[in-house]
Protein backbone atom coordinates (compact mmCIF):
# COMPACT_ATOMS: atom_id res chain seq x y z
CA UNK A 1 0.00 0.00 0.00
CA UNK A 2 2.96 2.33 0.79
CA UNK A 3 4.29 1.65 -2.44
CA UNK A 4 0.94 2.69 -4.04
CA UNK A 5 0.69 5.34 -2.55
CA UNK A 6 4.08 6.64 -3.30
CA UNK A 7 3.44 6.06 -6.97
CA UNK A 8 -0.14 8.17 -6.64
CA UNK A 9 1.68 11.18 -5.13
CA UNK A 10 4.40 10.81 -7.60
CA UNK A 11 1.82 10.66 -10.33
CA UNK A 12 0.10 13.77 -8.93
CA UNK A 13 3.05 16.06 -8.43
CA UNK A 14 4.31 15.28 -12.03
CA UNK A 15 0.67 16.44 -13.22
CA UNK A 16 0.92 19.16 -10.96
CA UNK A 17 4.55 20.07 -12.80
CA UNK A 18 2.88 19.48 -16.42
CA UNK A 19 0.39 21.68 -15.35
CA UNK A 20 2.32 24.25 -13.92
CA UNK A 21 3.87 24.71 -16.91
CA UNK A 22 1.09 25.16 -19.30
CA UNK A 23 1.54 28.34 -21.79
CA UNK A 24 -0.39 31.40 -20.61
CA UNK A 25 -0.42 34.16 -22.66
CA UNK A 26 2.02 37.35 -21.37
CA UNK A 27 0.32 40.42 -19.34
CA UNK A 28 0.69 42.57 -22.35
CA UNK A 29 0.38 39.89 -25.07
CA UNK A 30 1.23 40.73 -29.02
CA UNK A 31 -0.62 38.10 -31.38
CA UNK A 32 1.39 38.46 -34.23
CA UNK A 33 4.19 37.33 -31.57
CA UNK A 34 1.90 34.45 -30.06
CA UNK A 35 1.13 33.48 -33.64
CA UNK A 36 4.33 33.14 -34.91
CA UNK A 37 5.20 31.38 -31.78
CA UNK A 38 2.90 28.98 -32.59
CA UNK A 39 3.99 27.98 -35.68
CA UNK A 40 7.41 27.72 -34.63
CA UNK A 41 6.21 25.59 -31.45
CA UNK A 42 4.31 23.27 -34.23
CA UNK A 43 7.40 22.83 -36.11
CA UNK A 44 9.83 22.21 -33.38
CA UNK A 45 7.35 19.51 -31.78
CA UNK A 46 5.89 21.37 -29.10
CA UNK A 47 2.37 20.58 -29.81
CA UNK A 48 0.67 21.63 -26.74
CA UNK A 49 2.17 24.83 -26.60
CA UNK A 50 1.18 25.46 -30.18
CA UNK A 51 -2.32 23.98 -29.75
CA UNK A 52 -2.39 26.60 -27.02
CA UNK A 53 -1.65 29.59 -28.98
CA UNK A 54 -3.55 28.84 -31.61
CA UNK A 55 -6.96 28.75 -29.80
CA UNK A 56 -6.24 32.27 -27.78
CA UNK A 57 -5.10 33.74 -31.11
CA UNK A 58 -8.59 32.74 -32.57
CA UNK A 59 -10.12 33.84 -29.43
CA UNK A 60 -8.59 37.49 -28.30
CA UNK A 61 -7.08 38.94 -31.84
CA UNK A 62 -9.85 40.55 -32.43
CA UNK A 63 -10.42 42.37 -29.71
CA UNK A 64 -6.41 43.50 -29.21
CA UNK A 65 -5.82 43.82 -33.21
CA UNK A 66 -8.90 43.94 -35.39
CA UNK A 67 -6.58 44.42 -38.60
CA UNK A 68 -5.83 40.41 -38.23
CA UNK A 69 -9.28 39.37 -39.22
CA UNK A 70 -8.26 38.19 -42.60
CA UNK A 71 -4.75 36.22 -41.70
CA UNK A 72 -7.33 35.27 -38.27
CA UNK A 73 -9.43 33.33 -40.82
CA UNK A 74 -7.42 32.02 -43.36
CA UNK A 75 -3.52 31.42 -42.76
CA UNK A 76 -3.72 31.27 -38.69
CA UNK A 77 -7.05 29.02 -39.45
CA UNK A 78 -5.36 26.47 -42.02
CA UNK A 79 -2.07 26.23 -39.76
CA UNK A 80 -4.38 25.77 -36.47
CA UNK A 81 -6.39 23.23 -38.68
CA UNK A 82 -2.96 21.26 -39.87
CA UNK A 83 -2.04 21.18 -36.12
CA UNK A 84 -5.61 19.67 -34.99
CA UNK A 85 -5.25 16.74 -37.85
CA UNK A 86 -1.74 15.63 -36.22
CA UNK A 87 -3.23 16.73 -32.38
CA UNK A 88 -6.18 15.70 -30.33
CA UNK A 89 -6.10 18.22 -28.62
CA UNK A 90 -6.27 20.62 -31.16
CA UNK A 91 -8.58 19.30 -32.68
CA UNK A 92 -11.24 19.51 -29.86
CA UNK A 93 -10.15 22.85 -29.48
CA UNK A 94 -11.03 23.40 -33.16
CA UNK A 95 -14.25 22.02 -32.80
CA UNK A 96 -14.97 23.92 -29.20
CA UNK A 97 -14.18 26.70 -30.72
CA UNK A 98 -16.30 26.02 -34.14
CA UNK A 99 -19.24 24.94 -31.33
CA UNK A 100 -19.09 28.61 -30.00
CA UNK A 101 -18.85 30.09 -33.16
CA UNK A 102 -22.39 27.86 -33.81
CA UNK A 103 -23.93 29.27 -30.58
CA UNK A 104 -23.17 32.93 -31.56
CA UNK A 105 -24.98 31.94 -34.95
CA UNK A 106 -28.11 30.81 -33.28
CA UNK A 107 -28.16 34.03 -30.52
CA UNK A 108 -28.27 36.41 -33.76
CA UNK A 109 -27.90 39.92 -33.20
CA UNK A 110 -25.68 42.77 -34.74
CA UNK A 111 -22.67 39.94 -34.65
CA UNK A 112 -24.62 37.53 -36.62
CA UNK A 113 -22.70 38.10 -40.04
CA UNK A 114 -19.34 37.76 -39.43
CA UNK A 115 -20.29 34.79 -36.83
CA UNK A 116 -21.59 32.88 -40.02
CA UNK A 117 -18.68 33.57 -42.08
CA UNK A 118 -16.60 32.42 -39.39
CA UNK A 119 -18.54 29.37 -39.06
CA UNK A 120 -18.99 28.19 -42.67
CA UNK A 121 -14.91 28.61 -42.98
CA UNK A 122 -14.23 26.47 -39.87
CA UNK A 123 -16.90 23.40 -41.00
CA UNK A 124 -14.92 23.66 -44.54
CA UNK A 125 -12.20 22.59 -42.85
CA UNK A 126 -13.99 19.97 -41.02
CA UNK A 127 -16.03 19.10 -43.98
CA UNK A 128 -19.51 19.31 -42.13
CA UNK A 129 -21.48 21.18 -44.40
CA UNK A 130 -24.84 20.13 -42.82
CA UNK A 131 -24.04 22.17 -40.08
CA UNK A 132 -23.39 25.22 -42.32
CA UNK A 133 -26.40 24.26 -44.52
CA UNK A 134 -28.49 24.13 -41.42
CA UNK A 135 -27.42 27.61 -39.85
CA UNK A 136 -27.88 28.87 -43.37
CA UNK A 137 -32.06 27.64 -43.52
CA UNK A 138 -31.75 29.24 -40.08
CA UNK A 139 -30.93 32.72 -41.23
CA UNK A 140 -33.27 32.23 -44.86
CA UNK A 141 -36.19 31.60 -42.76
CA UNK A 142 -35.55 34.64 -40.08
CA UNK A 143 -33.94 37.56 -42.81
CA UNK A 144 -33.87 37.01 -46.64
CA UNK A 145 -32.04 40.35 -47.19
CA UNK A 146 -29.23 38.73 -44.93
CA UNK A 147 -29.37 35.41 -46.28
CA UNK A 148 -28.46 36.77 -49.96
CA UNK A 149 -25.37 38.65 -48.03
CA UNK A 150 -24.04 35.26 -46.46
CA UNK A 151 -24.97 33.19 -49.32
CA UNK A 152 -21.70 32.94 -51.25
CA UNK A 153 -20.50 31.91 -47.73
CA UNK A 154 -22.76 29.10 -47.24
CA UNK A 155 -22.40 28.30 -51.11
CA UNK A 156 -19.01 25.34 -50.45
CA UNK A 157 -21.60 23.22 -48.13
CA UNK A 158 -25.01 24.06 -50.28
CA UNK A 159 -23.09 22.68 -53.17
CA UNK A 160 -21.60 19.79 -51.41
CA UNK A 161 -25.42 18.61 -50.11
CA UNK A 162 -26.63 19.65 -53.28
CA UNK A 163 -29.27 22.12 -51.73
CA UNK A 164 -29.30 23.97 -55.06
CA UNK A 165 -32.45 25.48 -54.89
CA UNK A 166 -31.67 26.77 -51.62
CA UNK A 167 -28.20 27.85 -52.87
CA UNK A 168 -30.34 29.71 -55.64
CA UNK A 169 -32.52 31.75 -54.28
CA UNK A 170 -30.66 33.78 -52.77
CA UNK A 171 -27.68 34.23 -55.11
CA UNK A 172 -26.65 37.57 -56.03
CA UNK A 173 -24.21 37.21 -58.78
CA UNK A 174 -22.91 40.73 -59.78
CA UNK A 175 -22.74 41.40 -56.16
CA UNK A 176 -20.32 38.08 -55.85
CA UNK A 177 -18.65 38.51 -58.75
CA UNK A 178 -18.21 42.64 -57.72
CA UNK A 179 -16.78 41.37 -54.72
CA UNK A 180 -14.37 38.92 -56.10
CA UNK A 181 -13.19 41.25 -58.78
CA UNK A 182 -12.13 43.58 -56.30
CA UNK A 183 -10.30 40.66 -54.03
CA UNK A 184 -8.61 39.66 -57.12
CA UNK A 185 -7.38 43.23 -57.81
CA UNK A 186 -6.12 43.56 -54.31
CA UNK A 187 -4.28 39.83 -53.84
CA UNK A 188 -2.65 40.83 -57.69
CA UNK A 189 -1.03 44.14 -56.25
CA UNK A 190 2.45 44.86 -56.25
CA UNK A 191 3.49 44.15 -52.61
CA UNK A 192 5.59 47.20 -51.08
CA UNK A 193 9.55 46.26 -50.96
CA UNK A 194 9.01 43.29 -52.97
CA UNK A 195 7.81 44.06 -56.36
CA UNK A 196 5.72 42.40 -58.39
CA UNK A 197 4.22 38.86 -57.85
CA UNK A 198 5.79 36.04 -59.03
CA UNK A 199 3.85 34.23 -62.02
CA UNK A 200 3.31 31.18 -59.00
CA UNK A 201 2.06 33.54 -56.41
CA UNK A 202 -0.63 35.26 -59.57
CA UNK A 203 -1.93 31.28 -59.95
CA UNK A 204 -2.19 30.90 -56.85
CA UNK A 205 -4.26 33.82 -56.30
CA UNK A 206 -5.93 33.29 -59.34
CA UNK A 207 -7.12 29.68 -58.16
CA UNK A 208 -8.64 31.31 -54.80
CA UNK A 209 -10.91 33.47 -56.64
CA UNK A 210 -11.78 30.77 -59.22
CA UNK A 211 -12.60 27.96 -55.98
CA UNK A 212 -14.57 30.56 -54.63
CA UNK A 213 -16.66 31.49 -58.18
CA UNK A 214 -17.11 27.70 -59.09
CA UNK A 215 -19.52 26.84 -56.93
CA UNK A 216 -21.80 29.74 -58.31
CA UNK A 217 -21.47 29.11 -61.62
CA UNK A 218 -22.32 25.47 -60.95
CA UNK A 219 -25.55 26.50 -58.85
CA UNK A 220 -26.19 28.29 -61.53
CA UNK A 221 -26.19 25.03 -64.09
CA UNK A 222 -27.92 23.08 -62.08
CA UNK A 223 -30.90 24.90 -61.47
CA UNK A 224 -31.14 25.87 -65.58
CA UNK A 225 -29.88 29.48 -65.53
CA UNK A 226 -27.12 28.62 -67.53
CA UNK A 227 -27.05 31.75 -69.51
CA UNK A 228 -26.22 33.49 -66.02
CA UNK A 229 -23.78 30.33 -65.92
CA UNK A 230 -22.09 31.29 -68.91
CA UNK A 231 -21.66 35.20 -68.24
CA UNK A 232 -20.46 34.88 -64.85
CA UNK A 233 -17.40 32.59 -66.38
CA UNK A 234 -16.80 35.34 -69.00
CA UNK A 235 -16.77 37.57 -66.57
CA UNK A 236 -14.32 36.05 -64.12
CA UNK A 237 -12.06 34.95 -67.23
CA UNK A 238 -11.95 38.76 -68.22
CA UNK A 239 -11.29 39.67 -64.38
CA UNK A 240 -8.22 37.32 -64.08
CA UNK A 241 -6.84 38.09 -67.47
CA UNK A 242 -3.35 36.64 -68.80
CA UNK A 243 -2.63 36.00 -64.69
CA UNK A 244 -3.54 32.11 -65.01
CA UNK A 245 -6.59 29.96 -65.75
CA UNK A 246 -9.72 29.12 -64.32
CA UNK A 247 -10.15 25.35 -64.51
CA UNK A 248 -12.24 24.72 -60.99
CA UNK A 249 -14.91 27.14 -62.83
CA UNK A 250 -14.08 25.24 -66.10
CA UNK A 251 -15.72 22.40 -64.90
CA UNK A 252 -18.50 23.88 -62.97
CA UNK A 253 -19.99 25.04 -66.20
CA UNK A 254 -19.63 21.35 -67.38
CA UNK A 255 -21.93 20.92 -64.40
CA UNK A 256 -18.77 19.25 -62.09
CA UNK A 257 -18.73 19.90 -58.60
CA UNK A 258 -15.15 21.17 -57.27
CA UNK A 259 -13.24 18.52 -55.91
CA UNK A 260 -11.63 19.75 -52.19
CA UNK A 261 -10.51 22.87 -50.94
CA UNK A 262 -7.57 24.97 -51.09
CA UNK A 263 -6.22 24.25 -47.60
């Protein structure tokens, strides 16, 4: 019995060290600094660390640096995302936090908007599109003007369950294709102190904008509007110019769904 107990207090007071030495975030933290910290944690083996500083960076940028929304929801989301498929415990974090995002979905209000977007990005990743297709019917059945605001974010999982005819009524193409044009512009832009873009770094941003159009222009085939199919290709072909090609739309048009994601 001595010797059991022994081994229990030795057990505890190494949890109590592992513990102890859990990451907390710094009384006057910097995310940029806690998210390259994270990466470099991730490469060097330190999972838990990383795993760490990935879900307080999802959770507190905002508030401390609202100009990190975009890298919050695309490269610090696909480099949390690669650390939750090699990590448990990321992963539940991921899916915690994707759970919250849910909940903010369903409470509404003023925050309702960039809640969804968040959400439909984070099930992408965890390819469950019923639970963006669900919130989706949520918000179509509550605010139609919204819905046709969040549609081309609900479009991935819509297209995936092949809810077309939701996916279609509340599709707004110049308004998507306004918007894209106008990401497209900006991701093509010289950037300052490094000239222009390398012909791989134009595909590359040529393929984002033509993952995010396919899915339109194949709600459009499906449902018959294929003259609207047709136009909104010509349209993003003229957009993206000699800076690469468009074959994710390509097949769209031949009525093919896009196969995976660009993460």
């Amino acid at each position: 019995m001595n010797s059991f107990m022994k081994w229990v207090g030795g057990s505890a007071l190494a949890l109590a060290s592992v513990v102890a030495m859990a990451w907390t975030p710094p009384a006057d933290p910097d995310p940029k600094q806690i998210l390259k910290e994270a990466r470099a944690d991730a490469r060097s083996g330190r999972l838990a660390d990383a795993a760490a500083k990935h879900r307080w960076y999802h959770d507190n940028v905002l508030g401390l640096m609202p100009s990190q929304s975009g890298v919050r929801m695309s490269f610090a989301l696909s480099d949390w995302y690669a650390l939750a498929k090699r990590y448990e415990p990321a992963r539940r974090d991921f899916v915690a936090a994707r759970d919250a995002t849910a909940a903010k979905v369903k409470l509404g209000g003023y925050r309702l908007e960039p809640a969804f977007r968040d959400l439909a990005t984070m099930n992408e990743r965890l390819a469950d599109w019923k639970s963006t297709r669900d919130a989706f019917a949520d918000v179509a059945t509550q605010d139609e003007q919204l819905a046709r605001v969040l549609v081309d974010s609900a479009l991935p999982a819509l297209v995936q369950l092949d809810d077309y005819a939701l996916a279609a009524r509340f599709l707004d193409v110049e308004r998507m294709q306004k918007r894209s044009s106008e990401l497209l512009r900006t991701l093509l832009e010289p950037r300052p102190g490094r000239g222009p873009l390398t012909r791989e770094e134009q595909a590359s941003s040529v393929q984002y904008i033509d993952h995010q159009t396919a899915p339109m222009v194949l709600t459009l085939v499906r449902v018959g509007r294929m003259e609207e199919a047709h136009a909104a290709l010509a349209r993003l072909k003229k957009a993206v110019g000699d800076a690469g090609a468009t074959p994710i739309s390509d097949a769209a048009l031949a009525g093919r769904k896009p196969e995976g994601a660009l993460y």
